[in-house]
C-alpha atoms as a PDB file:
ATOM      1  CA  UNK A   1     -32.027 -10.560   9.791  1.00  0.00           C
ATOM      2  CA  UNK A   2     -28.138 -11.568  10.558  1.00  0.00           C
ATOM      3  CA  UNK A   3     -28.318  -8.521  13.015  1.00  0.00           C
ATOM      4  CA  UNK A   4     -29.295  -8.236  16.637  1.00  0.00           C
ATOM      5  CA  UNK A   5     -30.932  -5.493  18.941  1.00  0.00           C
ATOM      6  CA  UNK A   6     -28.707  -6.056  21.836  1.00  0.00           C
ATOM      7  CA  UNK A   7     -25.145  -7.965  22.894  1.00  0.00           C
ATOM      8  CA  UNK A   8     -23.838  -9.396  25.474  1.00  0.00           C
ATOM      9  CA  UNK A   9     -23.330  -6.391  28.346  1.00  0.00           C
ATOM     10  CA  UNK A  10     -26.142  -4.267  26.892  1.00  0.00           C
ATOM     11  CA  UNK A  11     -27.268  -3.247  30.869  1.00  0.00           C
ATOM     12  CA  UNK A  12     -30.129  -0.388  31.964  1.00  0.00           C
ATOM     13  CA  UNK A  13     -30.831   0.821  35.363  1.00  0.00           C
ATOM     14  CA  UNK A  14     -33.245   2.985  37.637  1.00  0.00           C
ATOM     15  CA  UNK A  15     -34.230   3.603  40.608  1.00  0.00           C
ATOM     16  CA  UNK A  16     -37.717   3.921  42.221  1.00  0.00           C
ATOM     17  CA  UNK A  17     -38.833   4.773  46.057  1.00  0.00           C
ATOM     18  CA  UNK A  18     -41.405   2.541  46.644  1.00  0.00           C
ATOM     19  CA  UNK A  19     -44.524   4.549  48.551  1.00  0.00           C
ATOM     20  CA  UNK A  20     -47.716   3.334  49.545  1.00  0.00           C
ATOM     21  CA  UNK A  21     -49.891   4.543  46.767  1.00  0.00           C
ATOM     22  CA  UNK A  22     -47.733   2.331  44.556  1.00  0.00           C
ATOM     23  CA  UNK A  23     -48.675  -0.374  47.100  1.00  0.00           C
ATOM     24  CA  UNK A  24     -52.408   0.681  47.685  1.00  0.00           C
ATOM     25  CA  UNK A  25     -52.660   1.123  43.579  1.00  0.00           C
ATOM     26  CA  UNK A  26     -51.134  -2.002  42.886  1.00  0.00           C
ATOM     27  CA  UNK A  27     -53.483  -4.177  45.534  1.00  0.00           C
ATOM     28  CA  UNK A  28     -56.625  -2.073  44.016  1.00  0.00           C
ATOM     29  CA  UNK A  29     -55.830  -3.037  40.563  1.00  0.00           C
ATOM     30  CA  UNK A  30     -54.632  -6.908  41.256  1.00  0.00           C
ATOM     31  CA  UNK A  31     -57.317  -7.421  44.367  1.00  0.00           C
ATOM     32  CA  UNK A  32     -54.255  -8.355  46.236  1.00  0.00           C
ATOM     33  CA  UNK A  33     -55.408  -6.928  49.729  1.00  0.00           C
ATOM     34  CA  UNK A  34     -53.271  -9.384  51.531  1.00  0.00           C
ATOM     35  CA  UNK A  35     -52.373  -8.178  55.371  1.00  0.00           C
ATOM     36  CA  UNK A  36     -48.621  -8.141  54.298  1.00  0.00           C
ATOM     37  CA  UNK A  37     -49.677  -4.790  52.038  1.00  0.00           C
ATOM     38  CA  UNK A  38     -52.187  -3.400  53.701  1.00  0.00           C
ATOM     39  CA  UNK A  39     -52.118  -3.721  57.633  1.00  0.00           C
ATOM     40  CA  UNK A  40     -50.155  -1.716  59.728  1.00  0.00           C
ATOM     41  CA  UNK A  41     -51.030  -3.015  63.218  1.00  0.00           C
ATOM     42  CA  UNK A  42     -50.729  -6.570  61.960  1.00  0.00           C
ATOM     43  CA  UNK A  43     -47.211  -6.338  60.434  1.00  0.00           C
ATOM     44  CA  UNK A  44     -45.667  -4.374  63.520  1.00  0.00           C
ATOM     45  CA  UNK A  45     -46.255  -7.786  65.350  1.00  0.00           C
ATOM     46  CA  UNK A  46     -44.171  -9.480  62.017  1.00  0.00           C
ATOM     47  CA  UNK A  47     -40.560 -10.548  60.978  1.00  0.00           C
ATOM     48  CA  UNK A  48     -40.686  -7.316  58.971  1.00  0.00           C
ATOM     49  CA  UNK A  49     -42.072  -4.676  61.744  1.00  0.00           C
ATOM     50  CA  UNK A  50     -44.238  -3.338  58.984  1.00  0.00           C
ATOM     51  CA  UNK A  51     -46.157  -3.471  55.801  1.00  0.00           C
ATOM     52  CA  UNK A  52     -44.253  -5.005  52.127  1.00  0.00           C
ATOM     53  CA  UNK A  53     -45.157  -4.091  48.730  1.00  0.00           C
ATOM     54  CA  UNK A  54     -45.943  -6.551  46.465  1.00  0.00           C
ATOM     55  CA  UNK A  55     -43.622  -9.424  44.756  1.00  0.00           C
ATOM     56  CA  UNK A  56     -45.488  -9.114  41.448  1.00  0.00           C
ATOM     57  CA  UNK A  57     -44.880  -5.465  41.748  1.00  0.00           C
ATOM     58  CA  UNK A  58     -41.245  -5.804  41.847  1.00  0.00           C
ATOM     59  CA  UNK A  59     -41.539  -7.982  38.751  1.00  0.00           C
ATOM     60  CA  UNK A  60     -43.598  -5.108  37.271  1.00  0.00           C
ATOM     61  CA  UNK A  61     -40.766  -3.114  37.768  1.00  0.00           C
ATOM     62  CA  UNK A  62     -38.527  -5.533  35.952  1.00  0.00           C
ATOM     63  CA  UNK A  63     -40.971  -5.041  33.295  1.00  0.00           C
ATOM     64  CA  UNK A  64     -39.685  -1.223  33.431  1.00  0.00           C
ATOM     65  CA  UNK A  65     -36.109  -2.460  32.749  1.00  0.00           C
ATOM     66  CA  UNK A  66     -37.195  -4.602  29.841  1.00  0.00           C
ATOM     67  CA  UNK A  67     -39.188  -1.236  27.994  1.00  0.00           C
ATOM     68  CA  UNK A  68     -35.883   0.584  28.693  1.00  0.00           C
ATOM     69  CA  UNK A  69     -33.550  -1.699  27.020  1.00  0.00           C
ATOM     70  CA  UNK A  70     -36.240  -1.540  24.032  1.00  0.00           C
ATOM     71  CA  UNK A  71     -35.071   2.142  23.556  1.00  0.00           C
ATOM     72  CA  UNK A  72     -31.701   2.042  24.146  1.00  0.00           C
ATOM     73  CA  UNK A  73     -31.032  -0.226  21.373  1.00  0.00           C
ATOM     74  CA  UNK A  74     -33.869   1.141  19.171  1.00  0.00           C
ATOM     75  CA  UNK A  75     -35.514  -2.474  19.325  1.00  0.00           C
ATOM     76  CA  UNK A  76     -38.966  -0.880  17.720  1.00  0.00           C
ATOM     77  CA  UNK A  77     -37.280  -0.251  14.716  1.00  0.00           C
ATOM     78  CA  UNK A  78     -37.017  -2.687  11.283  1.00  0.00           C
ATOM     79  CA  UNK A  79     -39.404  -5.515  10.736  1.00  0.00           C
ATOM     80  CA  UNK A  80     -39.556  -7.503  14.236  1.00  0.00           C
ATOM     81  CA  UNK A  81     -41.385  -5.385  17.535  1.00  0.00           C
ATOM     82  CA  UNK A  82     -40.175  -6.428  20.868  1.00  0.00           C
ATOM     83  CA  UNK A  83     -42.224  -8.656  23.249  1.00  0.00           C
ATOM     84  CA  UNK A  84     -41.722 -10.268  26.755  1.00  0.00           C
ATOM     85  CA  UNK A  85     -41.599 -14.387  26.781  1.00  0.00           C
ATOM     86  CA  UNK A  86     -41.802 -14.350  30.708  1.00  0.00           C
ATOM     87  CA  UNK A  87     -39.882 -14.391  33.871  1.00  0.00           C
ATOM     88  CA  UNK A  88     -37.774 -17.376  34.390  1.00  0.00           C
ATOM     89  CA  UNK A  89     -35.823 -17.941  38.193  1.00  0.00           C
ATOM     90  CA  UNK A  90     -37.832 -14.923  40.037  1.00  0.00           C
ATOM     91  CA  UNK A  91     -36.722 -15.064  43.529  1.00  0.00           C
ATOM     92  CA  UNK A  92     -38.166 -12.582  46.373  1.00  0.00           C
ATOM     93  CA  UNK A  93     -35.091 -12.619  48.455  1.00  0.00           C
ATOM     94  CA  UNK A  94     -36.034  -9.461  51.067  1.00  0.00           C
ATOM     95  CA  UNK A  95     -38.925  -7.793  51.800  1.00  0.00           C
ATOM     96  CA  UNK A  96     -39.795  -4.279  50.454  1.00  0.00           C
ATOM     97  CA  UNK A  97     -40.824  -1.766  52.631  1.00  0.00           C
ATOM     98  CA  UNK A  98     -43.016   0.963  51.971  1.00  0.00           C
ATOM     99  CA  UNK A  99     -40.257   4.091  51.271  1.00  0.00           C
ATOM    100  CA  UNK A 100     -37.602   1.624  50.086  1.00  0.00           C
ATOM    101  CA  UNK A 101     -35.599   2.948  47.079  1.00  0.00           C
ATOM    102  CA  UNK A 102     -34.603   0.445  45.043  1.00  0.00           C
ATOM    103  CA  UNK A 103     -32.293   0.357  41.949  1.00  0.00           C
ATOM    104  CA  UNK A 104     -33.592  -1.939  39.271  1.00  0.00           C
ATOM    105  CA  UNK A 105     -31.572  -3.587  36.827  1.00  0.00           C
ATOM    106  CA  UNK A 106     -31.038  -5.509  33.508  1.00  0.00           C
ATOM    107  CA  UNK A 107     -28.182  -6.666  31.991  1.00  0.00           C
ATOM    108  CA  UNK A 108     -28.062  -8.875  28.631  1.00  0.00           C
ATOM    109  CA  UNK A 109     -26.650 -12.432  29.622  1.00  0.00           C
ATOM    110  CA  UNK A 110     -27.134 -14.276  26.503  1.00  0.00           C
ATOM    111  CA  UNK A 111     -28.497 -13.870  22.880  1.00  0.00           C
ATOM    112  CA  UNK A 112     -29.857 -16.158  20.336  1.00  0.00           C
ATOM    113  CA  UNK A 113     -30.068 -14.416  16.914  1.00  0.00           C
ATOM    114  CA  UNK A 114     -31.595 -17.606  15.558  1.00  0.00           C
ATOM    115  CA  UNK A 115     -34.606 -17.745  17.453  1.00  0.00           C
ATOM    116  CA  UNK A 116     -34.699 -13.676  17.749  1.00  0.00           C
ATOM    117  CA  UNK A 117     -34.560 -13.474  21.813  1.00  0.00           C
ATOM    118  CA  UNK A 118     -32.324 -12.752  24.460  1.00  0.00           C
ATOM    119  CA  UNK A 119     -32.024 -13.287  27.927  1.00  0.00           C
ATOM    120  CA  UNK A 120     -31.287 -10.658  31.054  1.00  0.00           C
ATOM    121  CA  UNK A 121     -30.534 -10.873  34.824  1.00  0.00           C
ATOM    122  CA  UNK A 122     -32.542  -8.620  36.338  1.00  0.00           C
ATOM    123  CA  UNK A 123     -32.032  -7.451  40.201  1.00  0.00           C
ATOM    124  CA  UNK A 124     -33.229  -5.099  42.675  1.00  0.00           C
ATOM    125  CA  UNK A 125     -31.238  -3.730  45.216  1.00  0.00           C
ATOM    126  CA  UNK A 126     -32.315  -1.820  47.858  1.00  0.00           C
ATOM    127  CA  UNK A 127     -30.792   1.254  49.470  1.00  0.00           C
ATOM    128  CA  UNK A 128     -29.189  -0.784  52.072  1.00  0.00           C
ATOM    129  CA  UNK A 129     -27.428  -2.620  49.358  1.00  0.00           C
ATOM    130  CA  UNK A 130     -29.331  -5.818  50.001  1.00  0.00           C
ATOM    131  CA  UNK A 131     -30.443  -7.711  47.287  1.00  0.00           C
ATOM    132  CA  UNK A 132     -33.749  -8.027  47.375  1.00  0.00           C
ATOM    133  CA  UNK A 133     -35.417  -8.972  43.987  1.00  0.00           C
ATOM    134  CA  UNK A 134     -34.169 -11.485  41.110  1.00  0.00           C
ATOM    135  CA  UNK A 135     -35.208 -12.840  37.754  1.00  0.00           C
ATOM    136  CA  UNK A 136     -34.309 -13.269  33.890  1.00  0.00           C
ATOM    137  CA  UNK A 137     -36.195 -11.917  31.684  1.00  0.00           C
ATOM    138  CA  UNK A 138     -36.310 -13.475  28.306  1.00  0.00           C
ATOM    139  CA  UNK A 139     -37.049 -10.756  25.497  1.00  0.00           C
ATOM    140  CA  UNK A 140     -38.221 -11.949  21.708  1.00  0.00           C
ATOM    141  CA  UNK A 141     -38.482  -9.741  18.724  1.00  0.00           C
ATOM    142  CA  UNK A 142     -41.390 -10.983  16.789  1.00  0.00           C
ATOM    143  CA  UNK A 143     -41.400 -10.729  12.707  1.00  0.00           C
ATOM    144  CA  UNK A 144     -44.307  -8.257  11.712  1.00  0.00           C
ATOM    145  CA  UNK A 145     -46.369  -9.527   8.887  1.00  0.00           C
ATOM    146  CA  UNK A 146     -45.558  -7.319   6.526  1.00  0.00           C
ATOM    147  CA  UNK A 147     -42.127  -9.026   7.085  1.00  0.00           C
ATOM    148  CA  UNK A 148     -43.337 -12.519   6.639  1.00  0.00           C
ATOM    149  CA  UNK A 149     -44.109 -13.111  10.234  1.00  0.00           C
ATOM    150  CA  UNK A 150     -46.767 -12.667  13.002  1.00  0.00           C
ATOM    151  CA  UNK A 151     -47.426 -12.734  16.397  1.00  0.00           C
ATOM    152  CA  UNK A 152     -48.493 -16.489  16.404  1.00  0.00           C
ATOM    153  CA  UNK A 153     -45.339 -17.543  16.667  1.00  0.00           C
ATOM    154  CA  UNK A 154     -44.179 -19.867  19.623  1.00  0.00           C
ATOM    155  CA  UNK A 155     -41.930 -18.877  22.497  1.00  0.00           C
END
């Protein structure tokens, strides 16, 4: 158990070009039909000058990230598997617009071997080079029973 799944560094990336049948899918599956997703005519009038995807999509982007760094470092493997402990300091900092490519990405900012977790930044970054999307993720690895553990364990 003296052995972690990722240092200090460890960083994954992609990109994604946000359409609207992410946009459309996302609001069907959340119920999220707010006007800033879904209409046109009302968002020419806005700040934007059209229609935004989602926050909470972003973040389940982030999520994305998070998965990848689980295979890069082979995180499924031994006695612990890999969970999410949440979001901490999400900030929406830009609006997404419907075409928008964005580069996600996650970088490990701190580990604690002791309590089996770590903790990325995670941005988005648009294809204008804004920033548009932050958050740390926090990342646990969870004993398996047959290892003595179990997923009742506390964050």
């Amino acid at each position: 158990m003296s052995t972690f799944y990722v240092k200090v560094g460890d960083r994954v990336s992609f990109s994604k070009t946000v359409s609207e049948f992410d946009v459309y899918s996302f609001a069907g599956i959340t119920g999220d039909f707010s006007t800033n997703h879904v209409d046109e005519e009302v968002m020419k009038q806005s700040a934007y000058g059209q229609r935004i995807a989602h926050g909470a999509l972003m973040v389940g982007f982030f999520s994305t990230c998070s998965t990848r760094m689980i295979e890069a470092c082979d995180g499924t493997a031994g006695d612990e598997t890999p969970v999410s402990a949440g979001y901490d300091k999400i900030r929406f900092l830009a609006g997404v617009l419907f075409g928008d490519t964005i580069k996600f990405s996650y970088e490990i900012i701190e580990i604690d071997p002791v309590r089996r977790r770590s903790v990325a930044k995670v941005e988005a970054i648009n294809q204008r080079g804004e920033l548009v999307a932050v958050a740390h993720h926090i990342l646990r690895w969870v004993k398996n029973p047959a290892a003595g553990g179990g997923a009742s364990q506390t964050a």
